[in-house]
PDB file of N, CA and C in Angstrom:
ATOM      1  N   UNK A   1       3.501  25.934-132.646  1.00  0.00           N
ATOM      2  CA  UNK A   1       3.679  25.391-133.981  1.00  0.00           C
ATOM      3  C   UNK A   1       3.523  26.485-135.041  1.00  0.00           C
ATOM      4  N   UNK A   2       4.372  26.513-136.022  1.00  0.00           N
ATOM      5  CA  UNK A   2       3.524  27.473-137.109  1.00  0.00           C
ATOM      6  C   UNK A   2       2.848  27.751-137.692  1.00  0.00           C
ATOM      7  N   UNK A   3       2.323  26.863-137.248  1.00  0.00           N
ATOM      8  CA  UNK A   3       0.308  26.806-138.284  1.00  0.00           C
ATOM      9  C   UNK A   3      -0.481  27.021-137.131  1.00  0.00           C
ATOM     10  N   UNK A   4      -0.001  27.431-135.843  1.00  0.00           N
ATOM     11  CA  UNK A   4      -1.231  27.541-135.108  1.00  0.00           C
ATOM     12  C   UNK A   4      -2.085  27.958-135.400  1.00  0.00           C
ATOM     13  N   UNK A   5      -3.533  28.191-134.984  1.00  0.00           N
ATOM     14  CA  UNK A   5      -4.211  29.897-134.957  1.00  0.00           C
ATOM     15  C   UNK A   5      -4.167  30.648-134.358  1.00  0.00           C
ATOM     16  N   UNK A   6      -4.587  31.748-134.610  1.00  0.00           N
ATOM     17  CA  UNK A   6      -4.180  33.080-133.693  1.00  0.00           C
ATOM     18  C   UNK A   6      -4.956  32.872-132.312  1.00  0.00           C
ATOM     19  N   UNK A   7      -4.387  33.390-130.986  1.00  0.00           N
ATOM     20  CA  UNK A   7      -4.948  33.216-130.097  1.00  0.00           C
ATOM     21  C   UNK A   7      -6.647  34.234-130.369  1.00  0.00           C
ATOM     22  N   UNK A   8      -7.799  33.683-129.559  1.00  0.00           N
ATOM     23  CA  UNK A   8      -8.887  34.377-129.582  1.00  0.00           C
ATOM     24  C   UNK A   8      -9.360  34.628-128.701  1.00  0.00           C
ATOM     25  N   UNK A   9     -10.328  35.324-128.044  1.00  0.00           N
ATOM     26  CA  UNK A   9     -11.304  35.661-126.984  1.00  0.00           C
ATOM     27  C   UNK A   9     -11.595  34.389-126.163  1.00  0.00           C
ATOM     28  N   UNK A  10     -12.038  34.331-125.451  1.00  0.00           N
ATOM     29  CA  UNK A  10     -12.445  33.303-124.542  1.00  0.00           C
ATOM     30  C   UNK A  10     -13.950  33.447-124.936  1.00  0.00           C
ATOM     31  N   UNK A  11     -14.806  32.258-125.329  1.00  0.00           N
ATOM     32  CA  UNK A  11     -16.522  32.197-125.727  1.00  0.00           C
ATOM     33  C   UNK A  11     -17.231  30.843-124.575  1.00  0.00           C
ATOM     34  N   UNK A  12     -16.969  30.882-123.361  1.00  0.00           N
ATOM     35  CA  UNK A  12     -18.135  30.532-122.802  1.00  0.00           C
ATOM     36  C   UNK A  12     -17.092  29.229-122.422  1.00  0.00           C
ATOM     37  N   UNK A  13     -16.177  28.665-122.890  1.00  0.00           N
ATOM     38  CA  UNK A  13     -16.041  27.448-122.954  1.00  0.00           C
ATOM     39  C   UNK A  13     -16.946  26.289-124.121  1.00  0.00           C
ATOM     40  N   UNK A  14     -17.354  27.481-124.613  1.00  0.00           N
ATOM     41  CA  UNK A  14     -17.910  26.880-125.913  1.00  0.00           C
ATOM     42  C   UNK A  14     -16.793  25.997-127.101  1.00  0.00           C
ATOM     43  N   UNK A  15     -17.072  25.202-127.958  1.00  0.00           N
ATOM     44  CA  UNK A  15     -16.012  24.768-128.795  1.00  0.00           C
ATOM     45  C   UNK A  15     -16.715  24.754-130.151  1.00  0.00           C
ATOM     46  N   UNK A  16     -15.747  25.971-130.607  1.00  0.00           N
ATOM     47  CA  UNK A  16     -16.223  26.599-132.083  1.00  0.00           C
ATOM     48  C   UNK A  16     -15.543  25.961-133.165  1.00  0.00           C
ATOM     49  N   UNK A  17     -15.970  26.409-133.901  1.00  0.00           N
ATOM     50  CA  UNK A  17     -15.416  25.615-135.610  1.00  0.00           C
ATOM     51  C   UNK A  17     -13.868  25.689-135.745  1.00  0.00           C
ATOM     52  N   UNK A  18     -13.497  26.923-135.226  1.00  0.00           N
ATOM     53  CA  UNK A  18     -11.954  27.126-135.430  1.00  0.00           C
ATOM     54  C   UNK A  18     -11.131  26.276-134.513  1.00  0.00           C
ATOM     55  N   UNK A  19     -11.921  25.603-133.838  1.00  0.00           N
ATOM     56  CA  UNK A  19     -11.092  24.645-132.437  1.00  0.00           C
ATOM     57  C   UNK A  19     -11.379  23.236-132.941  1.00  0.00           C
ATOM     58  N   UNK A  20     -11.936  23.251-133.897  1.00  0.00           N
ATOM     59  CA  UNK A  20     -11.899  21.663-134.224  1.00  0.00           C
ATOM     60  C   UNK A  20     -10.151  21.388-134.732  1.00  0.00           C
ATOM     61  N   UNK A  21      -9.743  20.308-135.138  1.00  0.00           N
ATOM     62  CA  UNK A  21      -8.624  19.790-135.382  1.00  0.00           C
ATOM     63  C   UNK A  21      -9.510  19.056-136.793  1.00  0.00           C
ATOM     64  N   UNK A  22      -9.293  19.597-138.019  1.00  0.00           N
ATOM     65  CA  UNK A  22      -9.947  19.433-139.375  1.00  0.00           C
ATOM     66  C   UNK A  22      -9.306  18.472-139.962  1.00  0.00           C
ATOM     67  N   UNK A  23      -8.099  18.131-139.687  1.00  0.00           N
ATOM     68  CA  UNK A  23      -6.866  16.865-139.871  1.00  0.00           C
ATOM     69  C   UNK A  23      -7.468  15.770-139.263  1.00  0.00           C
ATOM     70  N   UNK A  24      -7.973  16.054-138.357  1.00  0.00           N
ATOM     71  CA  UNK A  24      -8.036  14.939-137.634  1.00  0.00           C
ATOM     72  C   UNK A  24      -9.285  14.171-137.407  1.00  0.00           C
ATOM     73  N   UNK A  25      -9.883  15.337-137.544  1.00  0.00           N
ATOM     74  CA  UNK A  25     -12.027  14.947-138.271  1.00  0.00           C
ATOM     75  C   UNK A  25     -11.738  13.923-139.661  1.00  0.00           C
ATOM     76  N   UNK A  26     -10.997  14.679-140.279  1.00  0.00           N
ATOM     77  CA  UNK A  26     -10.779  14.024-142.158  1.00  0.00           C
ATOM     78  C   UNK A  26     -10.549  12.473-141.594  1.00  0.00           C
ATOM     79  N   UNK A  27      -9.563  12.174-140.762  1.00  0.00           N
ATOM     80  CA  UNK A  27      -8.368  10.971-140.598  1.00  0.00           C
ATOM     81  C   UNK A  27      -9.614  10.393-140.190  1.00  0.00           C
ATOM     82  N   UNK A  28     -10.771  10.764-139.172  1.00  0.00           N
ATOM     83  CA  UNK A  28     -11.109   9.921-138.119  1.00  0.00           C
ATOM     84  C   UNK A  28     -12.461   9.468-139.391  1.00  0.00           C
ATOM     85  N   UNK A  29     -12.564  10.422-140.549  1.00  0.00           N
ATOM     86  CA  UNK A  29     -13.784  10.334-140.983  1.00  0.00           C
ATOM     87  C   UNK A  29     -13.388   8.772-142.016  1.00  0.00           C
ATOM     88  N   UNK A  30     -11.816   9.019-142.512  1.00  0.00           N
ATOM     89  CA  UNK A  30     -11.695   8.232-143.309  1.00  0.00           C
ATOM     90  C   UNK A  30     -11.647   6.814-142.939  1.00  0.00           C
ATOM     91  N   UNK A  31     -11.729   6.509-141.606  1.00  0.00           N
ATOM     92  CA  UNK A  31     -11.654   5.506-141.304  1.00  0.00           C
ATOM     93  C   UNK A  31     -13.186   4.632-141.241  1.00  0.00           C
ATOM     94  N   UNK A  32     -14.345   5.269-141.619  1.00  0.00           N
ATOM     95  CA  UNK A  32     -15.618   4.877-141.724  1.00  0.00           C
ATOM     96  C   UNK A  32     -15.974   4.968-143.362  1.00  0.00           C
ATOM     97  N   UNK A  33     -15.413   3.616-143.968  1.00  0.00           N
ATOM     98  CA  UNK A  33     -16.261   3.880-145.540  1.00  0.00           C
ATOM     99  C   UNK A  33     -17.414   3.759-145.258  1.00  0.00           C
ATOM    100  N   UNK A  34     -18.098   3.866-146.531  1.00  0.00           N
ATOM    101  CA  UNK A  34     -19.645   3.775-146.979  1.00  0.00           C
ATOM    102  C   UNK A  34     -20.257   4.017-147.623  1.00  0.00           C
ATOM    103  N   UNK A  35     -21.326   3.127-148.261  1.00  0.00           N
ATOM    104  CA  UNK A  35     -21.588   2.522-149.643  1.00  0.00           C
ATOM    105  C   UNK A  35     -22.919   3.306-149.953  1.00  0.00           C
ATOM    106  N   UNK A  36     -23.356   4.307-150.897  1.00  0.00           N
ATOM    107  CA  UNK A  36     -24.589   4.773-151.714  1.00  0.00           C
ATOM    108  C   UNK A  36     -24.922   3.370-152.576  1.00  0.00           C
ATOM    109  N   UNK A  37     -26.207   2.765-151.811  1.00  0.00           N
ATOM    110  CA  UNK A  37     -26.442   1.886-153.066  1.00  0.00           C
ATOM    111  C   UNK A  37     -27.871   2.275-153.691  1.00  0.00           C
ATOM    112  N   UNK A  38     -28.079   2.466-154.557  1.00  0.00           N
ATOM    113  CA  UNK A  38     -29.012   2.263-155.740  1.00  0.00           C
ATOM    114  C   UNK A  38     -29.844   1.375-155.716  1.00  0.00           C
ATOM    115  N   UNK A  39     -31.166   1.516-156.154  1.00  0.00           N
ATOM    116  CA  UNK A  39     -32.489   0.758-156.824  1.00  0.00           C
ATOM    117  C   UNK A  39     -31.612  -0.170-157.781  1.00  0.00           C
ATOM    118  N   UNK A  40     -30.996   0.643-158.688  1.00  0.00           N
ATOM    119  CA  UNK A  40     -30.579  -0.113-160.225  1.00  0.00           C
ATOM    120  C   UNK A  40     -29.796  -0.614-159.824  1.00  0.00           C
ATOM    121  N   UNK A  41     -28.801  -0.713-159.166  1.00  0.00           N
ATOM    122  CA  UNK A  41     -28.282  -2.148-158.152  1.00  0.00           C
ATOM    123  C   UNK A  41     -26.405  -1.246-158.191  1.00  0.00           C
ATOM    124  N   UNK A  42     -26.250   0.241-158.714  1.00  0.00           N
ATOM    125  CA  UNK A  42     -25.004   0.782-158.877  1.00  0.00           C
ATOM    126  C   UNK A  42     -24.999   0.912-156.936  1.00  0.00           C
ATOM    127  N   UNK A  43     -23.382   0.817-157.335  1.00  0.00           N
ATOM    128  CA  UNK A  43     -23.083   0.978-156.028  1.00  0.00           C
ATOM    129  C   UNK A  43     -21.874   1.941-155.876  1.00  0.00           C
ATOM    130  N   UNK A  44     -21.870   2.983-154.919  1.00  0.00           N
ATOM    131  CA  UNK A  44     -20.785   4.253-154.786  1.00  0.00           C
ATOM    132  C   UNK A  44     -20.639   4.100-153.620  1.00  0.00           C
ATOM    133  N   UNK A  45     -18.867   3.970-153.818  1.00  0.00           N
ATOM    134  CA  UNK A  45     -18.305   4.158-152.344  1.00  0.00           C
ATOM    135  C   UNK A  45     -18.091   5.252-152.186  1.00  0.00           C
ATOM    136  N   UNK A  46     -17.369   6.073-150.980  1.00  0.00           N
ATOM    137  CA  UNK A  46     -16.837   7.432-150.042  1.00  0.00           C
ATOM    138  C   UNK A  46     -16.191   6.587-148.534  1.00  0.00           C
ATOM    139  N   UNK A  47     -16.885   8.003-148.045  1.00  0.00           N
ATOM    140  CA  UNK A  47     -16.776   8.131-146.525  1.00  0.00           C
ATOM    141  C   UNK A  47     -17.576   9.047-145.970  1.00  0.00           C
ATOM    142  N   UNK A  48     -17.999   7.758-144.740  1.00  0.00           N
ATOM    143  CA  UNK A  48     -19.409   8.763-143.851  1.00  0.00           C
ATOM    144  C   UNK A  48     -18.727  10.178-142.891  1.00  0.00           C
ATOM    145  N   UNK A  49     -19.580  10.671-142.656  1.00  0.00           N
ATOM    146  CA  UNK A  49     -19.620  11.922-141.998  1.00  0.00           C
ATOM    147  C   UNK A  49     -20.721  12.232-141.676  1.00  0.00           C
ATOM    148  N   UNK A  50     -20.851  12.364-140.056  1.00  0.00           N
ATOM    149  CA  UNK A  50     -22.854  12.457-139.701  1.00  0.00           C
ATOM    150  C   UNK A  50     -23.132  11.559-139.442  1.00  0.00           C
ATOM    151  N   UNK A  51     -24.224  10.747-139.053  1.00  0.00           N
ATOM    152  CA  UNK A  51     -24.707   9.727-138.136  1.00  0.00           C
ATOM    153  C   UNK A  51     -23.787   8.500-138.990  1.00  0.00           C
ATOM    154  N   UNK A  52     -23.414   8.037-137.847  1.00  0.00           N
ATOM    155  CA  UNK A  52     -23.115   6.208-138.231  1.00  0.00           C
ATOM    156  C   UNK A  52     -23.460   4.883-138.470  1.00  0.00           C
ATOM    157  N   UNK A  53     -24.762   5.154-139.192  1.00  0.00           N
ATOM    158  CA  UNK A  53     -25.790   3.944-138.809  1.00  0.00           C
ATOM    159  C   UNK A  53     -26.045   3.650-140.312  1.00  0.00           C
ATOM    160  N   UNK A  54     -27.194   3.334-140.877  1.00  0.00           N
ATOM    161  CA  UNK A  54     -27.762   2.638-142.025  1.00  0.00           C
ATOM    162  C   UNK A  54     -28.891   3.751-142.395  1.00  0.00           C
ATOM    163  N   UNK A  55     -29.644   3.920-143.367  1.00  0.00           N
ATOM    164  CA  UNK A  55     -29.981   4.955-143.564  1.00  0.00           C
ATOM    165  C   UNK A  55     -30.598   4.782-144.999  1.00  0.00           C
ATOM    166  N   UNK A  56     -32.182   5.013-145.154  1.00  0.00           N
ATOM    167  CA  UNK A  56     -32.532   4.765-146.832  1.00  0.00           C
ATOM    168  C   UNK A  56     -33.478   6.058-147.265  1.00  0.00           C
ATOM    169  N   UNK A  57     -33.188   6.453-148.039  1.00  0.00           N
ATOM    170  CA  UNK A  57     -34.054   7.895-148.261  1.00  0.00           C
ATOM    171  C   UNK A  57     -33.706   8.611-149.758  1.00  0.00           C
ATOM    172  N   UNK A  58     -34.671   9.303-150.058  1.00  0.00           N
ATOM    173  CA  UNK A  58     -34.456  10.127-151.145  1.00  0.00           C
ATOM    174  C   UNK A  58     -32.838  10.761-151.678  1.00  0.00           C
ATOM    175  N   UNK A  59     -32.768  10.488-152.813  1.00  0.00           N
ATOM    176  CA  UNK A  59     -31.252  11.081-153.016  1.00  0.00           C
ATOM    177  C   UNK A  59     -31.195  11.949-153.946  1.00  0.00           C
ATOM    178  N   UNK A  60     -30.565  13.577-153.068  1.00  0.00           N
ATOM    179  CA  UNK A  60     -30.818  14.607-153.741  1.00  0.00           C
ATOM    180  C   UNK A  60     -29.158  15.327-153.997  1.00  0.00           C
ATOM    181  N   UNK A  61     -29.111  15.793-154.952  1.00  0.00           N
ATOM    182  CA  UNK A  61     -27.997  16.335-155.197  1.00  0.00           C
ATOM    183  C   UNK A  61     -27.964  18.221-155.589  1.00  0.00           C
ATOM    184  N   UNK A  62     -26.621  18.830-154.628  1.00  0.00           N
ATOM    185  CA  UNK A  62     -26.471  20.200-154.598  1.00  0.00           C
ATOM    186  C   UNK A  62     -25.041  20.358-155.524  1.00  0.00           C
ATOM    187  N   UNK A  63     -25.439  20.880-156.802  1.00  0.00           N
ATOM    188  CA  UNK A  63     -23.996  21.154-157.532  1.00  0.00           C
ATOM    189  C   UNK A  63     -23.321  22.333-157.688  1.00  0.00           C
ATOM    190  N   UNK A  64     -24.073  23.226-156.209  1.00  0.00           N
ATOM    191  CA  UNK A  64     -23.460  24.886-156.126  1.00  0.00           C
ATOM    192  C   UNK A  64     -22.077  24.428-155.594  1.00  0.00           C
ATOM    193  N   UNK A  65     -21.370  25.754-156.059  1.00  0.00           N
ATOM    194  CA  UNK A  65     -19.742  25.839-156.098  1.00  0.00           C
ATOM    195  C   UNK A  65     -19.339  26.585-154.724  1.00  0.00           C
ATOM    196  N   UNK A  66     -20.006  26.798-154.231  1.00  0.00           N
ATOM    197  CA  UNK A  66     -20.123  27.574-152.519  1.00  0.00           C
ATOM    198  C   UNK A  66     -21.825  27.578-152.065  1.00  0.00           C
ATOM    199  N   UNK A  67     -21.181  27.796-150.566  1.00  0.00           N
ATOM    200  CA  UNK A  67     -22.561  27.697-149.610  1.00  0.00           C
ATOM    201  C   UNK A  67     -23.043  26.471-149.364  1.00  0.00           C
ATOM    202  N   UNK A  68     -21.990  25.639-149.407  1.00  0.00           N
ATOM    203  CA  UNK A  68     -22.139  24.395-148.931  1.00  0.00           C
ATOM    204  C   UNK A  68     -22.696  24.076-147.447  1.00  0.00           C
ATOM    205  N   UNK A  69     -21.849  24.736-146.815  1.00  0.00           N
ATOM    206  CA  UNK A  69     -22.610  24.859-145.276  1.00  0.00           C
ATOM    207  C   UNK A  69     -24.273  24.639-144.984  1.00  0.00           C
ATOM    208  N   UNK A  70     -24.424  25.802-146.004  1.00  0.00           N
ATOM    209  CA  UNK A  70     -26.088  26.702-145.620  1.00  0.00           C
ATOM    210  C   UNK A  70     -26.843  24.736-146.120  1.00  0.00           C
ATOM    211  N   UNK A  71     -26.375  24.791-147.479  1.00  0.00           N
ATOM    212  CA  UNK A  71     -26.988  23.327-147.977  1.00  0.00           C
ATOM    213  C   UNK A  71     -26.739  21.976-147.130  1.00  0.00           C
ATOM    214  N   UNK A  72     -25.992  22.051-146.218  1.00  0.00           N
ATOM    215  CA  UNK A  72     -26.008  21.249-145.200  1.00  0.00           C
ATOM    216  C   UNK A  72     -27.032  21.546-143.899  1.00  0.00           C
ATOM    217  N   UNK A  73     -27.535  22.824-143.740  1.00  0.00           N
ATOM    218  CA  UNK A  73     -28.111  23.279-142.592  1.00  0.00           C
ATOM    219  C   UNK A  73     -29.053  23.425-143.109  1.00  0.00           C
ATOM    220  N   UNK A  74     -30.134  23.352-144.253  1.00  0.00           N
ATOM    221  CA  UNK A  74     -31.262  24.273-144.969  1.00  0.00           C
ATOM    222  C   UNK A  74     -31.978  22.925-144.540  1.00  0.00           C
ATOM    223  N   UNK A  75     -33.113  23.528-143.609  1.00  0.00           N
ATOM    224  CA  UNK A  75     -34.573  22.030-143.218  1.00  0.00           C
ATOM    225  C   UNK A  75     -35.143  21.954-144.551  1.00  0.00           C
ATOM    226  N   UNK A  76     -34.877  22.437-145.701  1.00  0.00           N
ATOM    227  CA  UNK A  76     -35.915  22.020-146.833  1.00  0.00           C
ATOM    228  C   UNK A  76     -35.209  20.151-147.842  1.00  0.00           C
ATOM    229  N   UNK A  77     -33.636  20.179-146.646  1.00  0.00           N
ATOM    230  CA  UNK A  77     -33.511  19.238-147.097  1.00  0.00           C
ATOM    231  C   UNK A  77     -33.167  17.888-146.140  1.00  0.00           C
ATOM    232  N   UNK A  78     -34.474  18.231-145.132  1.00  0.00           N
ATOM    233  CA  UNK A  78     -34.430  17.418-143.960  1.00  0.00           C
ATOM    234  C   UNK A  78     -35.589  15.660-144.480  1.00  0.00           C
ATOM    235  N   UNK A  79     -34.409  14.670-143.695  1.00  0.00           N
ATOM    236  CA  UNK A  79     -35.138  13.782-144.586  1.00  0.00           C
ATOM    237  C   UNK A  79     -34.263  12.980-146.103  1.00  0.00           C
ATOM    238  N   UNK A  80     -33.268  13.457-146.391  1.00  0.00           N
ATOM    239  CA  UNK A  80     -32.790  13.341-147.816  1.00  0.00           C
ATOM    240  C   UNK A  80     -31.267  12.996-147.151  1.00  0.00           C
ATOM    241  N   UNK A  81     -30.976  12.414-148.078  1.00  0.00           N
ATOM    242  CA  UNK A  81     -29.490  12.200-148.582  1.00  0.00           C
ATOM    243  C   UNK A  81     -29.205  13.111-149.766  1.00  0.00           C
ATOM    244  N   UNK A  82     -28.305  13.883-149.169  1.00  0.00           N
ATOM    245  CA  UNK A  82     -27.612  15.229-149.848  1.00  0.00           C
ATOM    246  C   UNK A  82     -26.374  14.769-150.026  1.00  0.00           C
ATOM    247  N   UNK A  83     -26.341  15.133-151.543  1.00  0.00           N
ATOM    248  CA  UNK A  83     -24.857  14.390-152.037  1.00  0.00           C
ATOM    249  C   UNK A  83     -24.313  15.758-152.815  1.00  0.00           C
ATOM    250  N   UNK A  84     -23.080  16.759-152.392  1.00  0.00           N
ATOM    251  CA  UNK A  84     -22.305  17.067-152.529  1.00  0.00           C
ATOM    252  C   UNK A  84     -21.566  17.167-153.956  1.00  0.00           C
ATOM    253  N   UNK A  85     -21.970  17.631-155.125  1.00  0.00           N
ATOM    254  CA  UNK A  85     -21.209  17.361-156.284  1.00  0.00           C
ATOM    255  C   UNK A  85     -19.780  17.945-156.772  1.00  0.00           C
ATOM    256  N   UNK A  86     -19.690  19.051-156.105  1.00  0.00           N
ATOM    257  CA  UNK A  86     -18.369  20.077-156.342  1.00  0.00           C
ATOM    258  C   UNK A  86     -17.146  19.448-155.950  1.00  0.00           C
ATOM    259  N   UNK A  87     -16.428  18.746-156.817  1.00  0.00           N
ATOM    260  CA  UNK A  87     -15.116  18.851-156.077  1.00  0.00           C
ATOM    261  C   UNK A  87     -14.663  18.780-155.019  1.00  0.00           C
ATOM    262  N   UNK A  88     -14.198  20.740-154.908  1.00  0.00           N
ATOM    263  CA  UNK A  88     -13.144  20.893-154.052  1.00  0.00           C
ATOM    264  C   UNK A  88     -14.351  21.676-152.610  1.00  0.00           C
ATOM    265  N   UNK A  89     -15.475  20.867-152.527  1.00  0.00           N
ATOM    266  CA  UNK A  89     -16.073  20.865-151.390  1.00  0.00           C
ATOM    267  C   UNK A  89     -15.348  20.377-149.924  1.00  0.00           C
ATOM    268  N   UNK A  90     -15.224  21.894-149.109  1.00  0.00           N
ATOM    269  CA  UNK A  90     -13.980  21.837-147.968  1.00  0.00           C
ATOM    270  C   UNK A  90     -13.294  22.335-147.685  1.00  0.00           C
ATOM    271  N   UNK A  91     -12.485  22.875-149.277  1.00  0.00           N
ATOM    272  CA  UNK A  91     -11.550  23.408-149.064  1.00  0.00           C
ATOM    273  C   UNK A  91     -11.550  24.692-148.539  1.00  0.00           C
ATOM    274  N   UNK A  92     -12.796  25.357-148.361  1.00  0.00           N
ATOM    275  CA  UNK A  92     -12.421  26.518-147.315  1.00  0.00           C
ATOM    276  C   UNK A  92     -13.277  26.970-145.833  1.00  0.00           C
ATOM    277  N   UNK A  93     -13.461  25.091-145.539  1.00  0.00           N
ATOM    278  CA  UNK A  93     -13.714  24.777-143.782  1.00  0.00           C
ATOM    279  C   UNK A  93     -15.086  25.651-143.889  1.00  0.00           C
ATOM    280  N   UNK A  94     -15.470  25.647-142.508  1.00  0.00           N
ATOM    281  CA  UNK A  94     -17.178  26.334-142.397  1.00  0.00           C
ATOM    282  C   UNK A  94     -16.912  27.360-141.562  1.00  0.00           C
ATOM    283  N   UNK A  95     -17.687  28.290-141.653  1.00  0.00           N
ATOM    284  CA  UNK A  95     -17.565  29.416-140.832  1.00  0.00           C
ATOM    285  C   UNK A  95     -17.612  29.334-139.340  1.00  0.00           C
ATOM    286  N   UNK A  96     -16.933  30.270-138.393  1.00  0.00           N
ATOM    287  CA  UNK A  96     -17.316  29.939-137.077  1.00  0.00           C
ATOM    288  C   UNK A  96     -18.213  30.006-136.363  1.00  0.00           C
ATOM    289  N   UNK A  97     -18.357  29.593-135.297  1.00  0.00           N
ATOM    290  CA  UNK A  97     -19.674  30.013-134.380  1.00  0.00           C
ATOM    291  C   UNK A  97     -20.060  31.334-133.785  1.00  0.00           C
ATOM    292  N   UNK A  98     -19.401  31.968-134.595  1.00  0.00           N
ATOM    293  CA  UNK A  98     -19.280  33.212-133.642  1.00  0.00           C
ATOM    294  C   UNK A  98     -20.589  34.080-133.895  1.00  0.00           C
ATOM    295  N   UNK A  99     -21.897  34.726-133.138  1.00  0.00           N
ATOM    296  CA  UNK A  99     -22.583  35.609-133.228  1.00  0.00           C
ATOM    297  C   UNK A  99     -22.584  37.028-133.008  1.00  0.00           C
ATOM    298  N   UNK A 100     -23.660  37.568-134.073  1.00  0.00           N
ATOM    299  CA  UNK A 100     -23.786  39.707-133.258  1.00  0.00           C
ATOM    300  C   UNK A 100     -24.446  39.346-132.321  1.00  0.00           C
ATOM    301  N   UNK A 101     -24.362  40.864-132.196  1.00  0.00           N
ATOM    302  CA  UNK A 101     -25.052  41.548-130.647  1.00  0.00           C
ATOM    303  C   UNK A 101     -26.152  40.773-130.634  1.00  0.00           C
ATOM    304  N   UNK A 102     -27.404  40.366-131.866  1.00  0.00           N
ATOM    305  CA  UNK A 102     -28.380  39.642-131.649  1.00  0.00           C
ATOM    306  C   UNK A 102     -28.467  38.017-131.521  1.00  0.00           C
ATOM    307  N   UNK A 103     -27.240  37.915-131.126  1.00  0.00           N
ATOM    308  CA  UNK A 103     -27.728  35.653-130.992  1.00  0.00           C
ATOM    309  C   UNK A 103     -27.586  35.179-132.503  1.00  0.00           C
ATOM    310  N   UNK A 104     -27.274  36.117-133.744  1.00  0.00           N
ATOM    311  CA  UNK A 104     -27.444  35.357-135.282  1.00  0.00           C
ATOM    312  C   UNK A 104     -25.861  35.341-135.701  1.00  0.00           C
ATOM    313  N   UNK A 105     -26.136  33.835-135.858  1.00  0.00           N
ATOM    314  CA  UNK A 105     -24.475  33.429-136.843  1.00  0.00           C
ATOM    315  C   UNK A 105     -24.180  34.513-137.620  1.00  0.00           C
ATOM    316  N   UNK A 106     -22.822  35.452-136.965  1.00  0.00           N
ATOM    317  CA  UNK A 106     -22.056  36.244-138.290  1.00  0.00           C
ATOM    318  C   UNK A 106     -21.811  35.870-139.320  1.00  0.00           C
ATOM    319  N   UNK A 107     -21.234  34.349-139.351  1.00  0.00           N
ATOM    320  CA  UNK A 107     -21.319  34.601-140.991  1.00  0.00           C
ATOM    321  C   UNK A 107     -21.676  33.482-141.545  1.00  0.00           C
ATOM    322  N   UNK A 108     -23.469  33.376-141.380  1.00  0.00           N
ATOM    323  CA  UNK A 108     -24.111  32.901-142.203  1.00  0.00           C
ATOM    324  C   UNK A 108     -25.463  34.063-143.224  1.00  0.00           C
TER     325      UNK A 108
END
């Protein structure tokens, strides 16, 4: 196809970020709405991504314009509902799995 990606190394049989199908995460995500509801009784729709269940907890919001990833992975916000304020959060996918010589995510 012409959008493939470039062929890569062989990693273990591991399945890295670049092997997901990101079309098809979006499609499968959109098919699970779900409702932020409020104390004050407001109610915000979306779409889930991450566990599929019910869920009540602190609601914290990240309005950096990059490093979205890291703010998805950072334990200081373990426990919370992290809500995403930027936009065009996505548009440039998450880095791969790929590590250095020492076992640490290149590019985190």
């Amino acid at each position: 196809p012409p959008f493939a990606p470039p062929p890569r190394r062989e990693h273990d049989g591991k399945v890295l970020a670049g092997d997901v199908d990101e079309f098809k995460a979006w499609e499968e995500a959109a098919k699970t709405p779900s409702e932020l509801r409020l104390k004050s009784g407001e109610v915000w729709r979306g779409w889930n991504f991450g566990a599929k269940r019910s869920i009540a907890g602190e609601v914290v919001f990240s309005t950096c314009m990059m490093g979205y990833p890291e703010s998805l992975t950072d334990p200081s916000f373990a426990g919370q509902i992290l809500v995403l304020t930027y936009p065009l959060i996505g548009n440039y996918g998450v880095p791969a799995d790929e590590t250095d010589e020492s076992g640490i995510l290149k590019y985190f």
